[in-house]
N, C-alpha and C. Protein backbone atom coordinates (compact mmCIF):
# COMPACT_ATOMS: atom_id res chain seq x y z
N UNK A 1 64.14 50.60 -105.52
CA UNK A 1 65.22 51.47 -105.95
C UNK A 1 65.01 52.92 -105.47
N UNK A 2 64.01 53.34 -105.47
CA UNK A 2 63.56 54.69 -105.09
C UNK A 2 63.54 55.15 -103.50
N UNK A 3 62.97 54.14 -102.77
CA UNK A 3 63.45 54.43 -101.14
C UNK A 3 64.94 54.13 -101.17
N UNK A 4 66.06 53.53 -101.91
CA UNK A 4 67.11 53.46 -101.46
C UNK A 4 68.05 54.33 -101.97
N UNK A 5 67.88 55.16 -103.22
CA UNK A 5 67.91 56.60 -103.64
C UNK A 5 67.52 57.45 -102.50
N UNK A 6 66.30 57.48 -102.28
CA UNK A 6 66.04 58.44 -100.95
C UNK A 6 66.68 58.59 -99.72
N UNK A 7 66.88 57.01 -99.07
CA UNK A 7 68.27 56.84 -98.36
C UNK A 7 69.01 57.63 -97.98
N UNK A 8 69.99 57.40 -99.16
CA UNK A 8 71.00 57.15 -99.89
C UNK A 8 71.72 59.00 -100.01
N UNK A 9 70.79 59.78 -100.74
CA UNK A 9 70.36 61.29 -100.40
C UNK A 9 70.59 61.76 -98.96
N UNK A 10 69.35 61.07 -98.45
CA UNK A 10 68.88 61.97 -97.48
C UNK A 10 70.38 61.55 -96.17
N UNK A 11 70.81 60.72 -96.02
CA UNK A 11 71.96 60.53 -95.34
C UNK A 11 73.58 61.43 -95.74
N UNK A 12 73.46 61.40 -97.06
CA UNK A 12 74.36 62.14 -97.57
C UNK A 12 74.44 63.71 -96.77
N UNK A 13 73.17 64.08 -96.28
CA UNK A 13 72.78 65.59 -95.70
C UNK A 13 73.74 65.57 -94.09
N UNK A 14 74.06 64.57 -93.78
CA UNK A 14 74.57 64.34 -92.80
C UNK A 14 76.29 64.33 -92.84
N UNK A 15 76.52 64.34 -93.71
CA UNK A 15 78.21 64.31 -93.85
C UNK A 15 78.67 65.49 -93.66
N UNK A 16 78.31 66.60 -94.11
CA UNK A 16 78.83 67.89 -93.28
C UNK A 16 78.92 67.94 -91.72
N UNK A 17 77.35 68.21 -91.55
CA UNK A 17 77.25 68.12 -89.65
C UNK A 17 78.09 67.27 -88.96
N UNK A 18 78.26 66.21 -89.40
CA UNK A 18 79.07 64.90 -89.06
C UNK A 18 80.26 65.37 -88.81
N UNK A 19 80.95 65.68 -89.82
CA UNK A 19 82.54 65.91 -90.01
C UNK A 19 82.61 67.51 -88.56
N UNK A 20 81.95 68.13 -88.90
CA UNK A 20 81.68 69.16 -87.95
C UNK A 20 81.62 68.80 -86.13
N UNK A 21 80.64 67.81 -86.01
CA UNK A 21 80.56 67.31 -84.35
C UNK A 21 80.07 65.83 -84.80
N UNK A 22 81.30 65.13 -84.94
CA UNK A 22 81.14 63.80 -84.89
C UNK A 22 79.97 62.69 -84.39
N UNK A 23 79.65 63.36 -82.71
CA UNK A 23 78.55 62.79 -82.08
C UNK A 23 77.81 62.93 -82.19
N UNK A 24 77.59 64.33 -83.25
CA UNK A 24 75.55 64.69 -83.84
C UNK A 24 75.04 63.28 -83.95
N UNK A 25 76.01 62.17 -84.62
CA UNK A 25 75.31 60.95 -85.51
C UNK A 25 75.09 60.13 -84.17
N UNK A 26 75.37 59.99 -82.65
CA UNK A 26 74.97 59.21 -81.97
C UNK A 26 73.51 59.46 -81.42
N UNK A 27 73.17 60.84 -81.22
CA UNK A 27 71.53 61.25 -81.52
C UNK A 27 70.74 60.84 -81.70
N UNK A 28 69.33 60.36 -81.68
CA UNK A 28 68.35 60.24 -82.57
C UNK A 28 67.79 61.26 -83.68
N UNK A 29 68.28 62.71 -83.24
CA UNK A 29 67.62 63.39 -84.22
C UNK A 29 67.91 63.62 -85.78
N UNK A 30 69.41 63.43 -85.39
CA UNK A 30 69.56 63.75 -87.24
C UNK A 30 69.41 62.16 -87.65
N UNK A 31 68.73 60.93 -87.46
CA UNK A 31 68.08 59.77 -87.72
C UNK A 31 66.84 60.48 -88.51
N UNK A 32 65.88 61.00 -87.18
CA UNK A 32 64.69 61.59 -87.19
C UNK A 32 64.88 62.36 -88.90
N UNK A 33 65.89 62.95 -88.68
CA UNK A 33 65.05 63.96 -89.89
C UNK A 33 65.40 63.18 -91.23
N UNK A 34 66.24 62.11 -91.15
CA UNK A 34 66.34 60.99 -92.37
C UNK A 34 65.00 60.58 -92.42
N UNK A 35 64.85 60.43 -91.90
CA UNK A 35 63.46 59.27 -91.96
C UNK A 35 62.49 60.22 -92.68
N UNK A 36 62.31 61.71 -92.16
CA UNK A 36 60.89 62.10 -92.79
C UNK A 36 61.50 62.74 -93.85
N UNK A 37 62.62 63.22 -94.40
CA UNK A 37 62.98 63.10 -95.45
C UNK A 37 62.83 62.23 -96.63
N UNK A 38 63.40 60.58 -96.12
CA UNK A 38 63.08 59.81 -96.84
C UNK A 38 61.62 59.64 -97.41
N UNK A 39 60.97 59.87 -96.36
CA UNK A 39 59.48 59.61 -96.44
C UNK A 39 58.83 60.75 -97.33
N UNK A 40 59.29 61.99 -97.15
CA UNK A 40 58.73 63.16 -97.93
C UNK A 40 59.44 63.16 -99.61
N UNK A 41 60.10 62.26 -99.81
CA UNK A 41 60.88 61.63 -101.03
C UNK A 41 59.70 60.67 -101.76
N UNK A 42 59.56 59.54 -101.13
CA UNK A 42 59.01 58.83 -101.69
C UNK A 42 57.17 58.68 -101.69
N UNK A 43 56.74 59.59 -101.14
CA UNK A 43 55.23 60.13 -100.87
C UNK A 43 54.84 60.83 -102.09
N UNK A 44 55.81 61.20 -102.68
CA UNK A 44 55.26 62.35 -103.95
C UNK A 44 56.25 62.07 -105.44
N UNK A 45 55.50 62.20 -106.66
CA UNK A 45 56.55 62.06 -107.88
C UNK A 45 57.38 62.61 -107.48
N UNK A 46 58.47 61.81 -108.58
CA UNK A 46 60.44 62.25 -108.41
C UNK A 46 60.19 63.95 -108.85
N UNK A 47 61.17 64.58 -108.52
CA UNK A 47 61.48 65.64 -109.17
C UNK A 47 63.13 65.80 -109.05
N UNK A 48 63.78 66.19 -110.32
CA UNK A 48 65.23 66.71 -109.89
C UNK A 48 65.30 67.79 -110.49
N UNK A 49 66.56 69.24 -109.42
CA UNK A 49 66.14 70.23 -109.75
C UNK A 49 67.37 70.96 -111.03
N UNK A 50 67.79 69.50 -111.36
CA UNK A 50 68.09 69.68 -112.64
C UNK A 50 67.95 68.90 -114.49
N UNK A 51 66.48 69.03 -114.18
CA UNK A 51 65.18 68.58 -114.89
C UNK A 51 65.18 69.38 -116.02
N UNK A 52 64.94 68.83 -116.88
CA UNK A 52 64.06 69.86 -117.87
C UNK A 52 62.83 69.98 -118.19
N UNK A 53 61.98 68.96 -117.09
CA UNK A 53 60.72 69.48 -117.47
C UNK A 53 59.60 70.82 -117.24
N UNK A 54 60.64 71.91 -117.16
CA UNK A 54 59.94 73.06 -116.49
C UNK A 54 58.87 74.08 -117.30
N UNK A 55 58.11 74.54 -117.40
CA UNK A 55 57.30 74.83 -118.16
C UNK A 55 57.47 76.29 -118.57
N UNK A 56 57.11 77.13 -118.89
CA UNK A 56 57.94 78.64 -119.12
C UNK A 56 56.47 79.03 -118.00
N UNK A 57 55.47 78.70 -117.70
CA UNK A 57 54.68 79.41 -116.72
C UNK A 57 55.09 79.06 -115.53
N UNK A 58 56.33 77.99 -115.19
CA UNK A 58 56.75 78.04 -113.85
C UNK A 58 57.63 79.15 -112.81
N UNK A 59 57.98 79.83 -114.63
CA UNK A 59 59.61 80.91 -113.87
C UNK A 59 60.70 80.49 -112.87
N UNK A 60 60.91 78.95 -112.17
CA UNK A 60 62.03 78.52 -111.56
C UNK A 60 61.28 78.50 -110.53
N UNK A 61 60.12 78.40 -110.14
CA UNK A 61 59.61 78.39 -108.77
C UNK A 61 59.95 77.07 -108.08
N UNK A 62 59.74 76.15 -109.18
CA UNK A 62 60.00 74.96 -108.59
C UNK A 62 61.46 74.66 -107.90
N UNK A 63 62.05 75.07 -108.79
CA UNK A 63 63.94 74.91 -108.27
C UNK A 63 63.77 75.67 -106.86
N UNK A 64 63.33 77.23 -107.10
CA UNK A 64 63.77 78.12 -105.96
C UNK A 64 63.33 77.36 -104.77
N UNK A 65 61.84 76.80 -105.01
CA UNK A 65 61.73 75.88 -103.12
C UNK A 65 62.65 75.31 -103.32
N UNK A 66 63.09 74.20 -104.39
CA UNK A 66 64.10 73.58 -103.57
C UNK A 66 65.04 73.90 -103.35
N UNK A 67 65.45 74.60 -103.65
CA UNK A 67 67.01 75.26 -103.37
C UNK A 67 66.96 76.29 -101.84
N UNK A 68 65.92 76.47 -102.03
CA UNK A 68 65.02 77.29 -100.38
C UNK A 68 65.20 76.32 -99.31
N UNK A 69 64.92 75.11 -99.52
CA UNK A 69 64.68 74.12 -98.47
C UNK A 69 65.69 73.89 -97.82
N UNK A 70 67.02 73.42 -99.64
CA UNK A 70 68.36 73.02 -99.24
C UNK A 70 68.80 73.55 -98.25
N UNK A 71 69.16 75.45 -99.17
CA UNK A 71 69.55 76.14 -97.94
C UNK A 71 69.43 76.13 -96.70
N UNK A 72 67.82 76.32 -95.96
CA UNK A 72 67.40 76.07 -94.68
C UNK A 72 68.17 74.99 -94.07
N UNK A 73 67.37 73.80 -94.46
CA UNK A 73 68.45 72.49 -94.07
C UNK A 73 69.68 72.46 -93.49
N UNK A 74 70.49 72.85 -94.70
CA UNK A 74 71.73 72.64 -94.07
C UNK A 74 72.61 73.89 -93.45
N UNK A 75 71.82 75.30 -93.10
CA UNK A 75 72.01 76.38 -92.24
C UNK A 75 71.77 75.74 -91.08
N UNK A 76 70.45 74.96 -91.14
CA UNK A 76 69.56 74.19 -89.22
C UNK A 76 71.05 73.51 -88.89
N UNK A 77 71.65 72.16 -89.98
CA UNK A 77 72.30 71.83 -89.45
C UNK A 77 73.59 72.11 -88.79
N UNK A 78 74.09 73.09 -89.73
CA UNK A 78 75.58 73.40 -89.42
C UNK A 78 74.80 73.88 -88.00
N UNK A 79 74.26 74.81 -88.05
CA UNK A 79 74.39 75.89 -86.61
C UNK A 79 74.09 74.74 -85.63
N UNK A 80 73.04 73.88 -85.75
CA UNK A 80 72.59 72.81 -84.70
C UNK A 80 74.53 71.42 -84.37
N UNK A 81 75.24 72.04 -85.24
CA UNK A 81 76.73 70.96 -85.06
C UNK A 81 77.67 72.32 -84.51
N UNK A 82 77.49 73.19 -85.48
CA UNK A 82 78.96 73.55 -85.09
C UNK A 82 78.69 74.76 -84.00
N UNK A 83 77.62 75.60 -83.93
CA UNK A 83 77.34 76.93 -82.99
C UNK A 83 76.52 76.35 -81.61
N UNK A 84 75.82 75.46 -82.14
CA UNK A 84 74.79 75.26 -80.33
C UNK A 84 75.14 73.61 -80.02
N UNK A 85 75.76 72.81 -80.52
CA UNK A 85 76.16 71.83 -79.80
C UNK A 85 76.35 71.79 -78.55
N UNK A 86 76.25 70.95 -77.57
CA UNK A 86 75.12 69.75 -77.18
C UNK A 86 73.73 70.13 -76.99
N UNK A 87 73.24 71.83 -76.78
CA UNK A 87 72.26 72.05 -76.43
C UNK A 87 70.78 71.64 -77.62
N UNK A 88 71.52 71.59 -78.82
CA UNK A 88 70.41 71.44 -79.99
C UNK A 88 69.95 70.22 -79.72
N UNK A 89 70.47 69.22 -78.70
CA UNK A 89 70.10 67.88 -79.08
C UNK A 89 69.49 68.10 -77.86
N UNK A 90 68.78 69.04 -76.92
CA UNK A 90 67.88 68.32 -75.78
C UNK A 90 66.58 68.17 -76.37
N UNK A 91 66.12 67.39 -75.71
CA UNK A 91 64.31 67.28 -75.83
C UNK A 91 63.50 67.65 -74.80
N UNK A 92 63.28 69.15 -75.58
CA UNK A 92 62.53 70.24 -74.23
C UNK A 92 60.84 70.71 -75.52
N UNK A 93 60.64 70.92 -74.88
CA UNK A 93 59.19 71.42 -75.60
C UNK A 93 59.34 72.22 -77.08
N UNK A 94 60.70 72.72 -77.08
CA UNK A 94 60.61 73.41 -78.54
C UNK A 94 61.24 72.25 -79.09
N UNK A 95 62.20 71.02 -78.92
CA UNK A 95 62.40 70.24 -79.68
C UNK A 95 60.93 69.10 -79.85
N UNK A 96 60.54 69.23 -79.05
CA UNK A 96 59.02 68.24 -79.26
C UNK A 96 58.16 68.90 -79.99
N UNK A 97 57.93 69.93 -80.19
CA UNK A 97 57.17 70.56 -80.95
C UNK A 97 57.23 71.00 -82.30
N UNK A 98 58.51 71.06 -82.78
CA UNK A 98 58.98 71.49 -84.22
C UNK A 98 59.03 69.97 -84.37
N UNK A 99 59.21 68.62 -83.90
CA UNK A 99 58.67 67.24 -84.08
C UNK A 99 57.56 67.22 -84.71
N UNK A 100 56.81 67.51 -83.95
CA UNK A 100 55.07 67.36 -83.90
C UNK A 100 54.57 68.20 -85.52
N UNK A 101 55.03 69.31 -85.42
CA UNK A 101 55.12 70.48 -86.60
C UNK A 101 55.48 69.46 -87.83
N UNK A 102 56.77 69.24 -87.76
CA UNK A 102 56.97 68.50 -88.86
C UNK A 102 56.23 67.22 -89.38
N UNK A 103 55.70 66.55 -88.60
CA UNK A 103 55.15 65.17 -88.52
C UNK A 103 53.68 65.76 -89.27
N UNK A 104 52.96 66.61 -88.40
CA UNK A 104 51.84 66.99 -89.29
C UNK A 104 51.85 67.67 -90.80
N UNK A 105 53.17 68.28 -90.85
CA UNK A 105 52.78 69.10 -92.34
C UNK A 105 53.24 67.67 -93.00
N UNK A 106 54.35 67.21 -92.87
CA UNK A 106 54.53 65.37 -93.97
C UNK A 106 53.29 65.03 -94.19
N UNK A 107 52.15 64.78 -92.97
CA UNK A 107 51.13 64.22 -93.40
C UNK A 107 49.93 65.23 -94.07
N UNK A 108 50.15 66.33 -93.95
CA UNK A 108 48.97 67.65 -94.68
C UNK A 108 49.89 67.39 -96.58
N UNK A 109 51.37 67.33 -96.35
CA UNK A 109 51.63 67.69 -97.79
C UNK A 109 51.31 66.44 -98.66
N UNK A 110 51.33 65.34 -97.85
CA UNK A 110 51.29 63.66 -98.43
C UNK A 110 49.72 63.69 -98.74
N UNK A 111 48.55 63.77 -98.05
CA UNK A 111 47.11 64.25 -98.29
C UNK A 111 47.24 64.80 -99.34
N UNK A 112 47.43 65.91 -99.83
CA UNK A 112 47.00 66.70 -100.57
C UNK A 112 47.76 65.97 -101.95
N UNK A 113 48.87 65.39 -101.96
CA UNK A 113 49.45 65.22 -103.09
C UNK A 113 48.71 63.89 -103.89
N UNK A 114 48.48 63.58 -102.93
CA UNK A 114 47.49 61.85 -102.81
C UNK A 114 46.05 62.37 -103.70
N UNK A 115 45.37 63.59 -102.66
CA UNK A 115 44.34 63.46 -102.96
C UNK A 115 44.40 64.38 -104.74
N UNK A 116 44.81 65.40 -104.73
CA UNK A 116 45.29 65.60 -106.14
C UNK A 116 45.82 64.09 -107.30
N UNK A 117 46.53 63.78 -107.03
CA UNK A 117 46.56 62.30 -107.95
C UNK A 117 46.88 62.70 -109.38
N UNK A 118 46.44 62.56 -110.53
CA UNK A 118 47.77 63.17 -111.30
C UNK A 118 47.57 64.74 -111.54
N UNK A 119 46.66 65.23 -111.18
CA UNK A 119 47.05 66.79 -111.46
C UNK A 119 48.00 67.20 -110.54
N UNK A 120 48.77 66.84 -109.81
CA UNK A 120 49.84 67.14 -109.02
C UNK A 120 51.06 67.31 -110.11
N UNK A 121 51.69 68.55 -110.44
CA UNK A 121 52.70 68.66 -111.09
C UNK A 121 53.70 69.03 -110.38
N UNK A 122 54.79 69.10 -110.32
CA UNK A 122 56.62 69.69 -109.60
C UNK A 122 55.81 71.09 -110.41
N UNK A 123 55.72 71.30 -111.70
CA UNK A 123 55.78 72.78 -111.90
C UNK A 123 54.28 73.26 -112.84
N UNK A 124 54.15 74.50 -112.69
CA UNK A 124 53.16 75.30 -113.21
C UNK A 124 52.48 74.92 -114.14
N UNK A 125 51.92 74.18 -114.44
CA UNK A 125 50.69 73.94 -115.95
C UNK A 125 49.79 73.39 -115.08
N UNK A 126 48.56 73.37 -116.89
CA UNK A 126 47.68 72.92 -116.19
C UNK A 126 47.22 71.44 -117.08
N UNK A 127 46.35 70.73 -116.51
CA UNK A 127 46.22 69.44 -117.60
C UNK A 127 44.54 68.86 -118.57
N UNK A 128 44.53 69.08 -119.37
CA UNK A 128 43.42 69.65 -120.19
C UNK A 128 41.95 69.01 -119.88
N UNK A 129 42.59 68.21 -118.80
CA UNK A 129 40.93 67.74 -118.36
C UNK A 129 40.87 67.58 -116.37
N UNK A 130 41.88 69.13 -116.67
CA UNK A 130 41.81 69.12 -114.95
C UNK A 130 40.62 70.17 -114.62
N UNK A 131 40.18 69.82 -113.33
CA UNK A 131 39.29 70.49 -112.47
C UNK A 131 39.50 71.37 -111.47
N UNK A 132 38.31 71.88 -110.59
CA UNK A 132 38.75 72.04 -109.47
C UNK A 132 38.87 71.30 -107.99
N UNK A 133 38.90 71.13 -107.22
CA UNK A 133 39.95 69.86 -106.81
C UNK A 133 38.83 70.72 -105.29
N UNK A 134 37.73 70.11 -104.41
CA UNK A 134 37.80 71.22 -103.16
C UNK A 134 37.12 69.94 -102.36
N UNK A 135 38.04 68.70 -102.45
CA UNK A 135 37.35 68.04 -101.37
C UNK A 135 39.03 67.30 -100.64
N UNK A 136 38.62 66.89 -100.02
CA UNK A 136 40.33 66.66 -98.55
C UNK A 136 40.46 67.78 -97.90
N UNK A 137 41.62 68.02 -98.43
CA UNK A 137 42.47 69.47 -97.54
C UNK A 137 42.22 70.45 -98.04
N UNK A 138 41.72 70.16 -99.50
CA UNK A 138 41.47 71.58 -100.36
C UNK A 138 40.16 72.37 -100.10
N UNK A 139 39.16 72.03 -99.04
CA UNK A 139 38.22 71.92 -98.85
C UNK A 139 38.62 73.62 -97.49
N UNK A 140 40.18 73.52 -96.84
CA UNK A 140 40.16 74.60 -96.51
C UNK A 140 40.98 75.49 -96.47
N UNK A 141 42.20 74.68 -97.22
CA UNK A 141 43.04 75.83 -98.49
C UNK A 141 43.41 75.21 -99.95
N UNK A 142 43.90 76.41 -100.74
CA UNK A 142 43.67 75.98 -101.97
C UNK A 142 45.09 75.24 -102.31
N UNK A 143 46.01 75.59 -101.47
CA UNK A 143 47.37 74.91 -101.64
C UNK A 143 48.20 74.51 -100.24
N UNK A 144 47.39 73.14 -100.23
CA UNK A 144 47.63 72.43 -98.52
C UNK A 144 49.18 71.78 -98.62
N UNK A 145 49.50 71.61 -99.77
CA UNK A 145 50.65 71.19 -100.38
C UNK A 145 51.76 71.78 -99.57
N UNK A 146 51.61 73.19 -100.32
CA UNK A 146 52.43 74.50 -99.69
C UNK A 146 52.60 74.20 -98.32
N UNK A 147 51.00 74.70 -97.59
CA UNK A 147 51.19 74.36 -96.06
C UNK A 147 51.79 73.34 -95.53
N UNK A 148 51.83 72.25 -96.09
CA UNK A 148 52.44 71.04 -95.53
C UNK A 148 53.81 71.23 -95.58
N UNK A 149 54.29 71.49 -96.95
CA UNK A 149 55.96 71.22 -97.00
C UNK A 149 56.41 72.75 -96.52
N UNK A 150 55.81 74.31 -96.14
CA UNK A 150 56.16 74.91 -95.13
C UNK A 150 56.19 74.67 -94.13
N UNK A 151 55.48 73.54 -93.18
CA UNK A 151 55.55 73.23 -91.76
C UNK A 151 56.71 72.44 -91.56
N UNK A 152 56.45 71.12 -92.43
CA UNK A 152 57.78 70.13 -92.57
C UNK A 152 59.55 70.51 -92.55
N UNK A 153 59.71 71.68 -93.02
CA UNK A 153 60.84 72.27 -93.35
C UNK A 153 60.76 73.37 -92.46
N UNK A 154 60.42 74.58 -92.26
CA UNK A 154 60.57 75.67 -91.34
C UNK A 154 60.47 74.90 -90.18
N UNK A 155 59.82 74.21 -89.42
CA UNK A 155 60.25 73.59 -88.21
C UNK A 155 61.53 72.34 -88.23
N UNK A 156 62.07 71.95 -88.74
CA UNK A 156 62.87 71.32 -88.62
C UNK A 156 64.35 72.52 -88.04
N UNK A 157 63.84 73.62 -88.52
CA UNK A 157 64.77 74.51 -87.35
C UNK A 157 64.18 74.78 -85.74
N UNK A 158 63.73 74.57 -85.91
CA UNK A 158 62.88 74.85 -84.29
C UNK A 158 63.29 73.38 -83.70
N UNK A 159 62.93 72.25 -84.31
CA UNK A 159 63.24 70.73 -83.48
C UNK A 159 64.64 70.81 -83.61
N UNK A 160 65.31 71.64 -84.11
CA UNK A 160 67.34 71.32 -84.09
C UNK A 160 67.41 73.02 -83.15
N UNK A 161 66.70 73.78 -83.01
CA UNK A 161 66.55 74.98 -81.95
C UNK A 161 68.10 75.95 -82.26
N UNK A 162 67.79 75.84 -83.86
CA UNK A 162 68.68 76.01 -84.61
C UNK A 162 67.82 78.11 -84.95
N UNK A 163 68.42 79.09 -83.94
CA UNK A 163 67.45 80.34 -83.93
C UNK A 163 67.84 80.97 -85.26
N UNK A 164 69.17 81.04 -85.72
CA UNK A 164 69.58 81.46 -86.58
C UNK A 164 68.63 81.42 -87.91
N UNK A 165 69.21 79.75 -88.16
CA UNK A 165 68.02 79.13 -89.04
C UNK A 165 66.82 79.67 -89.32
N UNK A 166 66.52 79.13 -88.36
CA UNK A 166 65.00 79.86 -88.48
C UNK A 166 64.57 80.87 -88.81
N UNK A 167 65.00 81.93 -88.95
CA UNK A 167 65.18 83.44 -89.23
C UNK A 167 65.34 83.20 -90.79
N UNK A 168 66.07 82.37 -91.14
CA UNK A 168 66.20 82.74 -92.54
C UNK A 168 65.34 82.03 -93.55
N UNK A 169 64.71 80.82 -92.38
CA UNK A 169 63.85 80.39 -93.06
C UNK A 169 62.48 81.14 -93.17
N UNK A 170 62.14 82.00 -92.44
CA UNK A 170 61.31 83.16 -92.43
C UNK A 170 61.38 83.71 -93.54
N UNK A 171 62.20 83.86 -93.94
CA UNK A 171 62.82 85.10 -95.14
C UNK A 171 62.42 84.01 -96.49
N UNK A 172 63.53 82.57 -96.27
CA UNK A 172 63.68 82.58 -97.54
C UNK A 172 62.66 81.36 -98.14
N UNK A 173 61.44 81.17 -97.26
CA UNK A 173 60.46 79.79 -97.50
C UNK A 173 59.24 80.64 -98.41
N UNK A 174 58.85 81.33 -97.31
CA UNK A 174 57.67 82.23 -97.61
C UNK A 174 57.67 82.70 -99.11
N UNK A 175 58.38 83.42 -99.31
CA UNK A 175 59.19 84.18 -100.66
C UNK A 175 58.91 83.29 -101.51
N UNK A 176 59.71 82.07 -101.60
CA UNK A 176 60.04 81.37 -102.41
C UNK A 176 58.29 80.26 -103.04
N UNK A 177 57.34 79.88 -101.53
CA UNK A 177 56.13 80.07 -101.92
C UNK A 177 55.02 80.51 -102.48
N UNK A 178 55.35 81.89 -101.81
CA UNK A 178 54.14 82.55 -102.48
C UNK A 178 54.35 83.07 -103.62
N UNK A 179 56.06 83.17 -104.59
CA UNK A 179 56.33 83.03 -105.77
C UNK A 179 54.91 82.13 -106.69
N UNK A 180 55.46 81.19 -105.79
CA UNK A 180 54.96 79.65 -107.08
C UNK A 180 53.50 79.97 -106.74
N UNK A 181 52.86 80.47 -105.87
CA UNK A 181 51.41 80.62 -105.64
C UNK A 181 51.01 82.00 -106.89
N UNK A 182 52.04 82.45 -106.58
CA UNK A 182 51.17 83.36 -107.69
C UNK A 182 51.50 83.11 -109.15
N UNK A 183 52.69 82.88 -109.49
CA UNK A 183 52.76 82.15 -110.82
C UNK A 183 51.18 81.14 -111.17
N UNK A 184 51.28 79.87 -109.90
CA UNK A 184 50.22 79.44 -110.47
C UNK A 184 48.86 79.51 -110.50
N UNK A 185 48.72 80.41 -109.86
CA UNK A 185 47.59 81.32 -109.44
C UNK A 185 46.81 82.03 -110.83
N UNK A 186 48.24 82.47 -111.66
CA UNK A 186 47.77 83.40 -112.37
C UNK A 186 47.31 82.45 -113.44
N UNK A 187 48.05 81.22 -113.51
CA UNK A 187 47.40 80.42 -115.01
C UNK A 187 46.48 79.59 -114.47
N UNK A 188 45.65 79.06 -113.21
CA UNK A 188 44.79 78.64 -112.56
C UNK A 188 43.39 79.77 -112.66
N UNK A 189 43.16 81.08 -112.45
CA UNK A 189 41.83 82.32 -112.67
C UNK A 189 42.01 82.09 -114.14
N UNK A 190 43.02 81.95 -115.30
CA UNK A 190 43.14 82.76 -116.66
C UNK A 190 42.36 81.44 -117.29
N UNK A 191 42.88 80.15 -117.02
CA UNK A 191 42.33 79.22 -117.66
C UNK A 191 41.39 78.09 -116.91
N UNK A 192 41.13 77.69 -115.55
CA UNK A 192 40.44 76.89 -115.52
C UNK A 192 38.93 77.21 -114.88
N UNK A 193 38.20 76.64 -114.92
CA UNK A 193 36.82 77.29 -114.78
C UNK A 193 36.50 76.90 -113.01
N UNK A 194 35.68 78.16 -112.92
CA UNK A 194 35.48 78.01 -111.64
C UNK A 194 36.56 78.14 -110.36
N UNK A 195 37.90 78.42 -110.78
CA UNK A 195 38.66 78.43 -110.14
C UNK A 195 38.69 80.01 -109.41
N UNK A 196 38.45 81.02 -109.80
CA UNK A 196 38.16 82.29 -109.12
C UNK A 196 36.85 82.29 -108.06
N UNK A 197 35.37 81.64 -108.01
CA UNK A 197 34.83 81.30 -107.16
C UNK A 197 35.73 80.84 -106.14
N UNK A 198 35.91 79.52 -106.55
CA UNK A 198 36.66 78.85 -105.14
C UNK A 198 37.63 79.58 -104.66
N UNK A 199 38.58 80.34 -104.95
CA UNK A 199 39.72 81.16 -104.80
C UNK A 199 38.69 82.39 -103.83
N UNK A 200 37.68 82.99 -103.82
CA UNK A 200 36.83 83.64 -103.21
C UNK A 200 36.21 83.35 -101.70
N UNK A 201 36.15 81.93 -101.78
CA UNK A 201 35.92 81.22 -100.64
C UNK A 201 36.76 80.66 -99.71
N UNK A 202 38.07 80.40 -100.34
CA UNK A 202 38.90 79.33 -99.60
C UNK A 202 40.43 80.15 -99.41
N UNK A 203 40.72 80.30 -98.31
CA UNK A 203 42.24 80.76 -98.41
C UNK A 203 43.55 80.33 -98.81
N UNK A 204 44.61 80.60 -98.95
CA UNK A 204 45.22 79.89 -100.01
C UNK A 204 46.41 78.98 -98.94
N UNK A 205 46.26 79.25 -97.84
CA UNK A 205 47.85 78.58 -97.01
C UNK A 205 47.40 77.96 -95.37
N UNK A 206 46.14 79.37 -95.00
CA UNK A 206 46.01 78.92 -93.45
C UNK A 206 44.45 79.16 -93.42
N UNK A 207 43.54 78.26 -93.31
CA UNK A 207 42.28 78.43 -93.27
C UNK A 207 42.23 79.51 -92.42
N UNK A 208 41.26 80.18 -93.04
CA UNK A 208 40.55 81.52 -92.79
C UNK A 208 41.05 82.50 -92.48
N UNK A 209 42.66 82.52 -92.77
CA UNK A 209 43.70 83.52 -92.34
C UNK A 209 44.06 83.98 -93.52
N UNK A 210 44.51 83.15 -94.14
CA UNK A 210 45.95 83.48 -95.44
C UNK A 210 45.84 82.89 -96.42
């Protein structure tokens, strides 16, 4: 039921662009980005971002990515249907590469969510017999999560060579991240142990950068 929910969704993203340049759908790419959609659906617990399970230490961080993502998304697409049609659909090195981009952060955000296991929450708490977590990905940032589903999504404008897009995904990914990083940042030093060491050692997005 849950991959066919995901589906089911993630095709739905296509009915705008569609109605816009009919032949986007003869493509492989807007396939392509069903698929790792679907897949970035069913890799990690459900979340909907009209839930109530939000915690008052989340402040909406959780919604704002998604509503961050939405946006992006379907800015890549319109501009990739209705402003750069046929050119968004070649396969030149920036469409192979925001591929490649995306393919690795699915698999950095799917790692990390895996290797977390149930301390993985949609939003801000913490769980009374959680730890610190510094072996997989966490081993060389503290939120590979982040990194993953920033690569997965900010390049999906680059593989649709969607420039516009991209620009705003600059603006409005980052923001909307390092929100939830510091929200959970702040109840991660206040309450769990050992978590300011590791936070000392390990960077929080791009090993040994950021």
């Amino acid at each position: 039921m849950r991959w066919i929910r995901a589906i089911v969704l993630n095709c739905a993203a296509l009915i705008l662009p569609a109605w816009i340049e009919p032949e986007f759908l003869t493509h492989a790419q807007p396939w392509i980005l069903v698929c790792i959609g679907v897949l970035a659906t069913v890799f990690q617990p459900e979340h909907s971002p009209v839930g109530t399970q939000r915690t008052a230490e989340d402040q909406w961080t959780a919604n704002q990515i998604l509503f961050s993502i939405y946006a992006v998304q379907t800015s890549a697409l319109v501009e990739a249907t209705w402003c750069r049609y046929p050119e968004s659909m070649d396969w030149n090195a920036w469409a192979l590469a925001g591929l490649l981009m995306m393919l690795l952060g699915l698999g950095l955000r799917t790692w990390a969510v895996r290797t977390l296991g149930k301390f993985f929450t949609w939003h801000v708490e913490l769980q009374h017999d959680q730890t610190v977590i510094t072996h997989g990905p966490y081993r060389w940032v503290r939120h590979p999560s982040y990194t993953g589903a920033l690569m997965t999504w900010a390049f999906t404008t680059i593989f649709l060579q969607a420039w516009h897009a991209a620009l705003l995904a600059l603006v409005l990914l980052p923001f909307a991240f390092w929100r939830r990083i510091h929200h959970e940042e702040k109840l991660l030093r206040a309450d769990l142990k050992d978590y300011d060491d590791y936070a000392k050692s390990v960077k929080a997005l791009i090993p040994g950068v950021l």
